[in-house]
N, C-alpha and C. Protein backbone atom coordinates (compact mmCIF):
# COMPACT_ATOMS: atom_id res chain seq x y z
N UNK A 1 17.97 42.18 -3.68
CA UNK A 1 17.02 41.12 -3.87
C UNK A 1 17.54 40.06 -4.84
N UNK A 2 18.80 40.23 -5.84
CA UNK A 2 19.30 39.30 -6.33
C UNK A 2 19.85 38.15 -6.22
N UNK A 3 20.14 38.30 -4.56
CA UNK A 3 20.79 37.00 -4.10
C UNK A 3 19.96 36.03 -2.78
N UNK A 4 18.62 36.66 -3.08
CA UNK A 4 17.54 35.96 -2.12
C UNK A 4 17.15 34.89 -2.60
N UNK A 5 17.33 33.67 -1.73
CA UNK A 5 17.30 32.51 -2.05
C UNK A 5 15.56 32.36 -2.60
N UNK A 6 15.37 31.61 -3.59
CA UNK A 6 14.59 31.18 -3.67
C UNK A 6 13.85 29.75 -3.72
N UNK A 7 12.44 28.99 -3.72
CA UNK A 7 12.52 27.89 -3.89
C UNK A 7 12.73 27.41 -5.08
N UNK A 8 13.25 26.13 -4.77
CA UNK A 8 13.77 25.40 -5.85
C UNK A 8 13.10 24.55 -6.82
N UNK A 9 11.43 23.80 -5.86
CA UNK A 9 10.25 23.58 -6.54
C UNK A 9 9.51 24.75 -7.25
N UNK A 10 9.50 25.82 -6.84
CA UNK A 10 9.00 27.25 -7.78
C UNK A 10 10.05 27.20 -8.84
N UNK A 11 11.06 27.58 -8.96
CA UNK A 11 12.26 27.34 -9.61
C UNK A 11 11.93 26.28 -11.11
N UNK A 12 11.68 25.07 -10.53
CA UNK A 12 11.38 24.20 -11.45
C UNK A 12 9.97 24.11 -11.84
N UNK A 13 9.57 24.49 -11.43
CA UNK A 13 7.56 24.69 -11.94
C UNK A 13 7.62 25.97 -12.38
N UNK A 14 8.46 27.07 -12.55
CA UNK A 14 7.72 28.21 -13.57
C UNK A 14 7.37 29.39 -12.54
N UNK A 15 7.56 29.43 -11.69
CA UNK A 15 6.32 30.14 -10.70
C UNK A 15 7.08 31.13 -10.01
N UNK A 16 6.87 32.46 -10.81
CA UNK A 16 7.77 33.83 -10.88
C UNK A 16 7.35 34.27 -9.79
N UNK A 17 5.96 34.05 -8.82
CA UNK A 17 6.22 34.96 -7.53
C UNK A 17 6.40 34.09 -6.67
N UNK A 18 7.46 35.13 -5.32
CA UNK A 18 8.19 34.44 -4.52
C UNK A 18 7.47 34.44 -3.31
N UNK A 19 7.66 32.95 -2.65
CA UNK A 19 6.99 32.29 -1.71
C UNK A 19 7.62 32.96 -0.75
N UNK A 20 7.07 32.96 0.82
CA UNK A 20 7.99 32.53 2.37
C UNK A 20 8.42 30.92 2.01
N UNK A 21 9.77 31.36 2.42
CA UNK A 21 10.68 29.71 2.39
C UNK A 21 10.27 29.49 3.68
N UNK A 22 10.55 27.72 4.17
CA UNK A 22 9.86 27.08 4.77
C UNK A 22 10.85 27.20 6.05
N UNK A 23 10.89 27.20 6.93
CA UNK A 23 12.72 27.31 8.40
C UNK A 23 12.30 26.38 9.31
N UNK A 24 12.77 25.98 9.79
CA UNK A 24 13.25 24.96 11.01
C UNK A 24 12.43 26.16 12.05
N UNK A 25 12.58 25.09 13.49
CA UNK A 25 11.93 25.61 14.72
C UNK A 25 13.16 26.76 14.86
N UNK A 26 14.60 26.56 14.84
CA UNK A 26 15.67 27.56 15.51
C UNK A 26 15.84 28.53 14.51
N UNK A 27 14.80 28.94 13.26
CA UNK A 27 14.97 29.93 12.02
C UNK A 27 15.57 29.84 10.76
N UNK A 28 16.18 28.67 11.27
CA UNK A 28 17.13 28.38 9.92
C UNK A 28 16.17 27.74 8.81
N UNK A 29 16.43 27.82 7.27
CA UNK A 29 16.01 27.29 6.55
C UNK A 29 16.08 25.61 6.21
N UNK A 30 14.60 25.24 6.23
CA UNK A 30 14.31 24.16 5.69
C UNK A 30 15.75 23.35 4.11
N UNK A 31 15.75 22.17 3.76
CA UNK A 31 16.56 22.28 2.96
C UNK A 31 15.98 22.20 2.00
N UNK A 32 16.91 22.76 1.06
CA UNK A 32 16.15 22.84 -0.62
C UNK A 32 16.60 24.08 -0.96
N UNK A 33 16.28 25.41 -0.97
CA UNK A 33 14.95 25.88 -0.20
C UNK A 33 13.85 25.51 -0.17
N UNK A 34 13.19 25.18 0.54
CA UNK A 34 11.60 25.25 -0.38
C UNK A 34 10.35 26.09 0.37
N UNK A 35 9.71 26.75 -0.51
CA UNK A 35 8.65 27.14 -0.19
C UNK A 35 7.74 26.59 0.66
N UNK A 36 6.85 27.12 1.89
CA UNK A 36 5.92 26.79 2.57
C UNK A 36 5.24 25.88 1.75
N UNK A 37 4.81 26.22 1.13
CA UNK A 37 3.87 25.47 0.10
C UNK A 37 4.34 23.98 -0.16
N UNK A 38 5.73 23.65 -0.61
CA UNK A 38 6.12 22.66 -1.16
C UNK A 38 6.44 21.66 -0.43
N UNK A 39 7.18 23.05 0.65
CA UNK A 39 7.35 21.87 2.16
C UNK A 39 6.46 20.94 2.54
N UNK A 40 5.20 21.29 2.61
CA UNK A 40 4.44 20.80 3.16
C UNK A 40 4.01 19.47 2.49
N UNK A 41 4.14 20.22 0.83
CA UNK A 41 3.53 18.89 0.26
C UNK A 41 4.52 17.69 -0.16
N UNK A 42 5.74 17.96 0.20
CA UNK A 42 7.17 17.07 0.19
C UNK A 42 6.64 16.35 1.65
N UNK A 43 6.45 16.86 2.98
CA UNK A 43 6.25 16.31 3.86
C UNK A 43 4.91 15.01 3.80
N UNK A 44 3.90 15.72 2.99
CA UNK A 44 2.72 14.56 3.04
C UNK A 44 3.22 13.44 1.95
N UNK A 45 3.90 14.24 1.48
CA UNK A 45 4.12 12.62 -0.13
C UNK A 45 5.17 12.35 0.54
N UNK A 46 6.13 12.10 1.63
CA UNK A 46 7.21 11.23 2.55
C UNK A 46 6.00 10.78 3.66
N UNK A 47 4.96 10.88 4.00
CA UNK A 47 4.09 10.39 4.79
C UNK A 47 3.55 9.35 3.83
N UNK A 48 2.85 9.44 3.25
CA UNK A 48 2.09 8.35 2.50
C UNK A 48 2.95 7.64 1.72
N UNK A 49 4.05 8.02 1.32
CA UNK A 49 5.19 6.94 0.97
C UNK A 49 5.79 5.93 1.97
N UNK A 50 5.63 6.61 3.06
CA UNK A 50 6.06 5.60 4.51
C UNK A 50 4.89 4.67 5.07
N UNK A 51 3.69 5.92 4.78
CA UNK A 51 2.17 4.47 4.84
C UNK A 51 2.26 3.19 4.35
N UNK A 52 2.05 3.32 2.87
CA UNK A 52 2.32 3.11 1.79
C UNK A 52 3.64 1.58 2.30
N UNK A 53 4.88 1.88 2.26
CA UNK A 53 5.78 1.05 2.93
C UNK A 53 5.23 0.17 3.67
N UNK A 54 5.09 0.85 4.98
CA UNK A 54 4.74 0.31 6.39
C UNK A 54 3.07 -1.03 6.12
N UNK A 55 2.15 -0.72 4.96
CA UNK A 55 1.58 -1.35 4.65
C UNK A 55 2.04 -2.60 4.33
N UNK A 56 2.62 -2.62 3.59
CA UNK A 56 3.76 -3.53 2.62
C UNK A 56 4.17 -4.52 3.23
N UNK A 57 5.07 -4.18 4.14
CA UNK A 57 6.01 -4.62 5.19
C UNK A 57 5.45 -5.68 5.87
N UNK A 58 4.49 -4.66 6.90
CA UNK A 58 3.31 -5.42 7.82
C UNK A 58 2.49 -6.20 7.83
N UNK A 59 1.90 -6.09 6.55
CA UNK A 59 0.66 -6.33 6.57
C UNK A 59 0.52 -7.45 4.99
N UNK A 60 1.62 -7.11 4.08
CA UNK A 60 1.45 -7.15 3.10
C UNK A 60 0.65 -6.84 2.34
N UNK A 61 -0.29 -5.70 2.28
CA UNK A 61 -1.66 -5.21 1.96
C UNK A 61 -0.86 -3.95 0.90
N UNK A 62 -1.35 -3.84 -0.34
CA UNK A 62 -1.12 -2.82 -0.92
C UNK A 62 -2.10 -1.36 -0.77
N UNK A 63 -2.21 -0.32 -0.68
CA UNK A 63 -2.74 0.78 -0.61
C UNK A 63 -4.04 0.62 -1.25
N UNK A 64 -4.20 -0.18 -2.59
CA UNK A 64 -5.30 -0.61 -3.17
C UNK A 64 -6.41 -1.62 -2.46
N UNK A 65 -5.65 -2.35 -1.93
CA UNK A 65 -6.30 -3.93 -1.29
C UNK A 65 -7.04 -2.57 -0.02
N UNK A 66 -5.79 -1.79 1.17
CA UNK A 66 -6.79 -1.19 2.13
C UNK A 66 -8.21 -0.08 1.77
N UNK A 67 -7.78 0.29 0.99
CA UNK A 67 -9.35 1.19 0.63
C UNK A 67 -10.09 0.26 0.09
N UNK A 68 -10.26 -0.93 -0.94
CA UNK A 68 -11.12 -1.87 -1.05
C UNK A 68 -11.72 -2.43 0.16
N UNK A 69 -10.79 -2.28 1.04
CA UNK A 69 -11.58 -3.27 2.32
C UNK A 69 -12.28 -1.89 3.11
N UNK A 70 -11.58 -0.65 3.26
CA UNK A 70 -12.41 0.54 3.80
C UNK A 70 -13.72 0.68 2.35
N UNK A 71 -13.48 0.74 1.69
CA UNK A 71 -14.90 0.79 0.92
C UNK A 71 -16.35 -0.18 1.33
N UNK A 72 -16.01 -1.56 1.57
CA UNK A 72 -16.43 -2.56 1.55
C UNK A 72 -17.01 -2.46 3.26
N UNK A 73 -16.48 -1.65 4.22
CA UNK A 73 -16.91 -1.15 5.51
C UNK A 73 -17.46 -0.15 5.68
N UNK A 74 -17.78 0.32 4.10
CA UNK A 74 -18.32 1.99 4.71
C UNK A 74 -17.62 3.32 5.01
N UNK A 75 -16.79 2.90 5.14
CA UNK A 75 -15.81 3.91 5.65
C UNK A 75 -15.43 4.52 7.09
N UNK A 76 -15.69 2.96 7.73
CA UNK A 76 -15.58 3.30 9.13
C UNK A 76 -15.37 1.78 10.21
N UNK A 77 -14.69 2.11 11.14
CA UNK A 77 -14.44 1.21 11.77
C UNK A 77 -15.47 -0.09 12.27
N UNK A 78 -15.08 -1.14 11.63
CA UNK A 78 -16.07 -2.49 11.54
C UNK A 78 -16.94 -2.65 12.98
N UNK A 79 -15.92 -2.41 14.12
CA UNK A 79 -16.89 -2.70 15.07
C UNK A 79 -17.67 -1.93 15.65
N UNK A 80 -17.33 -0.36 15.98
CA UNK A 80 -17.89 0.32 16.73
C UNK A 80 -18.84 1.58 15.93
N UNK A 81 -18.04 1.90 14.26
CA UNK A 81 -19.26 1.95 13.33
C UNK A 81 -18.95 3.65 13.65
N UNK A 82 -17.93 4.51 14.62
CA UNK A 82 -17.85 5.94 15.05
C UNK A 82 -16.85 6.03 13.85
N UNK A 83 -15.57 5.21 14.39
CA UNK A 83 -14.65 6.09 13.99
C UNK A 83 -14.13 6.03 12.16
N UNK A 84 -13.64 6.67 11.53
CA UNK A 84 -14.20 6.45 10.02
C UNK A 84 -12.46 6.88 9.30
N UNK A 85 -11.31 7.16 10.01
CA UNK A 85 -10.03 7.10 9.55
C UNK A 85 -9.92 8.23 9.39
N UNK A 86 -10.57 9.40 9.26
CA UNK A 86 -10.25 10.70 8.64
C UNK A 86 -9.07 11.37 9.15
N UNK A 87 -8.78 11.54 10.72
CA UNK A 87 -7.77 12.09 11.53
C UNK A 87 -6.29 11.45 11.58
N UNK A 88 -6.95 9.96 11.85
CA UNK A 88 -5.62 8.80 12.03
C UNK A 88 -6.65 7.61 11.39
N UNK A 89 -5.52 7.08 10.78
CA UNK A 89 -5.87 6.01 9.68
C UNK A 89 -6.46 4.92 10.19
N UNK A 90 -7.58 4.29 9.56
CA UNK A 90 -8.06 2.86 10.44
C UNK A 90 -6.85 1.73 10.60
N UNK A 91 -6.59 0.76 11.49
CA UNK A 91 -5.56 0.01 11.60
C UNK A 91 -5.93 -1.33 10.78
N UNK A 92 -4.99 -2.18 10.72
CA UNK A 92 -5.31 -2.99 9.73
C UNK A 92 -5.25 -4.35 10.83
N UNK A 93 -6.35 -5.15 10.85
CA UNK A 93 -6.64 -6.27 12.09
C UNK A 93 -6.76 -7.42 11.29
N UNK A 94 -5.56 -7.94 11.72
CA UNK A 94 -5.24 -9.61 11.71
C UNK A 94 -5.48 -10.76 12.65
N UNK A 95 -5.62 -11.55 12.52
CA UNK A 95 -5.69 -12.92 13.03
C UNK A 95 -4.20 -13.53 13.76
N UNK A 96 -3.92 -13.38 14.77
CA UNK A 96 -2.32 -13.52 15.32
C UNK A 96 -2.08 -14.77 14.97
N UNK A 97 -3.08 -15.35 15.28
CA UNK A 97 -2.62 -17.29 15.04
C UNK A 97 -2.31 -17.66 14.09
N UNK A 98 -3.10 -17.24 12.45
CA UNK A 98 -2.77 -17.20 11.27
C UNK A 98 -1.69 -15.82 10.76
N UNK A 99 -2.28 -14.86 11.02
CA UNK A 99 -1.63 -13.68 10.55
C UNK A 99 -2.07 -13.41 9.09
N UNK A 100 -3.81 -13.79 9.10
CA UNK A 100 -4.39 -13.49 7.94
C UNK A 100 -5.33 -12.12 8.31
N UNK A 101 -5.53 -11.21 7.44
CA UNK A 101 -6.14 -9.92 7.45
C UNK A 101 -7.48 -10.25 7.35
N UNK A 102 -8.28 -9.46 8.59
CA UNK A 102 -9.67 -9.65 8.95
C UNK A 102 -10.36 -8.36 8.47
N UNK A 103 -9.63 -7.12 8.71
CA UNK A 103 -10.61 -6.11 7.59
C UNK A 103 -9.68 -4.95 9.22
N UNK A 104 -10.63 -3.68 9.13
CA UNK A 104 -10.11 -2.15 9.54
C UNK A 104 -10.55 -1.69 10.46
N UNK A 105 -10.02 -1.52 11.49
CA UNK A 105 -10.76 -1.08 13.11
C UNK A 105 -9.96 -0.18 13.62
N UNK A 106 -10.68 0.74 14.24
CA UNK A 106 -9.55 1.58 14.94
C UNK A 106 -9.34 1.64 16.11
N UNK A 107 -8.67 2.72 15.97
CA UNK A 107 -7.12 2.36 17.11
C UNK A 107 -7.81 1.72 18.79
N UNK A 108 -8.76 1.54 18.99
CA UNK A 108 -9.53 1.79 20.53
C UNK A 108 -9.96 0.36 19.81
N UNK A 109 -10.82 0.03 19.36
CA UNK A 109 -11.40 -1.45 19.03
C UNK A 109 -10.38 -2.42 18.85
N UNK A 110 -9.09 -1.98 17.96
CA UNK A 110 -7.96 -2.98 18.04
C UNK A 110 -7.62 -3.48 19.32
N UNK A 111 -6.81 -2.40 19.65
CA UNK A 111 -6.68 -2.98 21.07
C UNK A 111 -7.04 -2.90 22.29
N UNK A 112 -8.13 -1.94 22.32
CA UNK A 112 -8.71 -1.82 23.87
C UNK A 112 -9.93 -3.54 23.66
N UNK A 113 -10.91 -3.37 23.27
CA UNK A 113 -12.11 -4.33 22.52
C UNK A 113 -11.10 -6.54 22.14
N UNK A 114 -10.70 -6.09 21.40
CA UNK A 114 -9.88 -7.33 20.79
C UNK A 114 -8.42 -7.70 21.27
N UNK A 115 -7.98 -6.71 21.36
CA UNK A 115 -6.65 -7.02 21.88
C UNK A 115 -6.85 -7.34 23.40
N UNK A 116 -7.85 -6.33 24.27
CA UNK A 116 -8.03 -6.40 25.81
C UNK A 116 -8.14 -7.85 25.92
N UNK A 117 -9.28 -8.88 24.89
CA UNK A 117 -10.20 -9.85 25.41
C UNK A 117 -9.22 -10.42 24.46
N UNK A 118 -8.14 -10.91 23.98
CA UNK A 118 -7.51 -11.72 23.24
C UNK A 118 -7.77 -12.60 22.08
N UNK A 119 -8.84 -11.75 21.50
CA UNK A 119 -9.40 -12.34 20.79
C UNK A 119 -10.42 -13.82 21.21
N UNK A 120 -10.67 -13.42 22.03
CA UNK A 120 -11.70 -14.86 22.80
C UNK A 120 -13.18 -14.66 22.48
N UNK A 121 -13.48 -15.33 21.28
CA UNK A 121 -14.90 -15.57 21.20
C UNK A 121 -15.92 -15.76 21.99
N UNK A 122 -15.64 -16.65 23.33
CA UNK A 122 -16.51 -16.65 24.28
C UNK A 122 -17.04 -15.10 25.16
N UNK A 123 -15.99 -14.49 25.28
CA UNK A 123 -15.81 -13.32 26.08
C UNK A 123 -16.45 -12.17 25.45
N UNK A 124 -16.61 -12.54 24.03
CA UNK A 124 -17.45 -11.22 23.27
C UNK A 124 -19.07 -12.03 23.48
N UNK A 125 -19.11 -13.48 23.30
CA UNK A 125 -20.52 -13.82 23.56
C UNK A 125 -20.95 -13.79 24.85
N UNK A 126 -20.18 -13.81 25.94
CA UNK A 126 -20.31 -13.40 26.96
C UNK A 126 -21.21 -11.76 27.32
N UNK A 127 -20.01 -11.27 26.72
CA UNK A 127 -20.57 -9.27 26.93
C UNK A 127 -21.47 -9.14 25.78
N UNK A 128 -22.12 -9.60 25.03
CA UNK A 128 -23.34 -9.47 24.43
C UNK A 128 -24.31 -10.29 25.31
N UNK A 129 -24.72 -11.11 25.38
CA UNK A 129 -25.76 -11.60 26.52
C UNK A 129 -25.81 -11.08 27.69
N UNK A 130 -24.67 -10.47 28.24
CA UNK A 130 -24.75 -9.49 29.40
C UNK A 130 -25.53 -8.36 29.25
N UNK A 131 -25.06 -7.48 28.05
CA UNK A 131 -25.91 -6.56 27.51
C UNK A 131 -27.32 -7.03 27.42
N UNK A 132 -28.00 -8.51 27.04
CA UNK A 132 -29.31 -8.35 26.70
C UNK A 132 -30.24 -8.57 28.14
N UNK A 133 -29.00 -9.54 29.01
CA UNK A 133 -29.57 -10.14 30.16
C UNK A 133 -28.94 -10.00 31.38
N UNK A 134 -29.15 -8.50 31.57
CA UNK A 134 -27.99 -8.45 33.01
C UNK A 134 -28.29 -9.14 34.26
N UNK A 135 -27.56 -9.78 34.65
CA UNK A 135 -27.80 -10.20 36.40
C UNK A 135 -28.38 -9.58 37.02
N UNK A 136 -28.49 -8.16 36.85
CA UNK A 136 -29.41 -7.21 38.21
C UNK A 136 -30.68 -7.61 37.82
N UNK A 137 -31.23 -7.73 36.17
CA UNK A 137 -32.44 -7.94 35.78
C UNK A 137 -32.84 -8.99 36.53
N UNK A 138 -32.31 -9.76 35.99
CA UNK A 138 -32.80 -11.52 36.29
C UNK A 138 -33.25 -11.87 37.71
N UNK A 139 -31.94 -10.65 38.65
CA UNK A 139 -32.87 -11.10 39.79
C UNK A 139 -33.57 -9.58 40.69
N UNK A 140 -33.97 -9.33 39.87
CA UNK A 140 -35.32 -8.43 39.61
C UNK A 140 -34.60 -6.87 40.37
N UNK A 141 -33.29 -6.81 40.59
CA UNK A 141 -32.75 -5.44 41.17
C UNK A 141 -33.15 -4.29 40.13
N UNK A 142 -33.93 -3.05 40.37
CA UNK A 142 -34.09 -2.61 39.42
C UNK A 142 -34.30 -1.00 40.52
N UNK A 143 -32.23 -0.71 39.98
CA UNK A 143 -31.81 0.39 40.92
C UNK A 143 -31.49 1.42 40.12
N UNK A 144 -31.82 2.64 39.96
CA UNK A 144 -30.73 3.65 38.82
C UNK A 144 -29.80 4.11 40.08
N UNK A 145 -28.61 4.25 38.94
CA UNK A 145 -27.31 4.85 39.74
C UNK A 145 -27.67 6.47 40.09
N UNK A 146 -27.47 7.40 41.01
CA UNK A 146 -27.86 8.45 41.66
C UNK A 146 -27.73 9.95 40.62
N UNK A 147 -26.59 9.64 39.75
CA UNK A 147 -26.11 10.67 38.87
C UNK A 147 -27.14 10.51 37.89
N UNK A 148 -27.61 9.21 37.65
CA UNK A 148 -28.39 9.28 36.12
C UNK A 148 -30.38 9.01 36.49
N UNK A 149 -30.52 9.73 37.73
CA UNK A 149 -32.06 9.62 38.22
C UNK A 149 -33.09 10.62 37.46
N UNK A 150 -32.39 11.70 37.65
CA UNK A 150 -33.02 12.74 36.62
C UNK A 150 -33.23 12.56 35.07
N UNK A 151 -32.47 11.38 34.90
CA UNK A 151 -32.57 11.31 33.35
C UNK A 151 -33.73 10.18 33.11
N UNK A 152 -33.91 9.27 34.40
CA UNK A 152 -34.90 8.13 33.58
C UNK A 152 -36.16 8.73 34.29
């Protein structure tokens, strides 16, 4: 047992009992060594350091500026009000023409919703008045579809 590798974050933190080291898919050890434990948390702090970046870069938005603007929404996607970032991060929605930051929508409202309709103001005032005033109403068709009869 003297020459069993140990981790190297345990190693440097003090921490006399020995972990499972962390291995690759083909068995081999992770590098370092490092403990399951450390691995993991080396992997999330190279994730949010690359967020973090990729914010920067993109967007020019610091990590501070995006949770101010997720605070300021509630904590959930501006338009559709479901999705709230917990799984995958809200995206950060700009203005293409300017390339000024409009606030946090996710991934389906970016671009299925805004990106689909190109950002065309008419086309969202469009599908809201549709919603209040459909054509079937107006001219007095008033059919349920066959699947949803039992329900009205």
């Amino acid at each position: 047992m003297g020459n069993m590798k140990r981790c190297k974050d345990c190693v440097a933190e003090g921490v006399t009992t020995r972990r499972k080291l962390a291995t690759k898919p083909d068995g081999t050890l992770q590098p370092g060594p490092r403990c399951v434990t450390h691995h993991r948390l080396k992997i999330k702090n190279s994730r949010q350091a690359r967020w973090e970046l990729d914010l920067m870069l993109n967007y020019g938005l610091t990590p501070k500026q995006y949770w101010a603007i997720y605070k300021e929404q509630d904590g959930c996607c501006y338009i559709c009000w479901r999705a709230q970032g917990i799984s995958r991060r809200l995206c950060v929605d700009h203005d293409h023409r300017t390339g000024k930051v409009r606030g946090l929508l996710c991934r389906h409202c970016n671009r299925d919703v805004l990106g689909f309709l190109r950002e065309d103001v008419g086309a969202f005032e469009r599908a809201v008045k549709y919603l209040r005033y459909p054509p079937a109403d107006r001219l007095g068709v008033d059919v349920i579809v066959p699947e949803h009869e039992d329900a009205a």
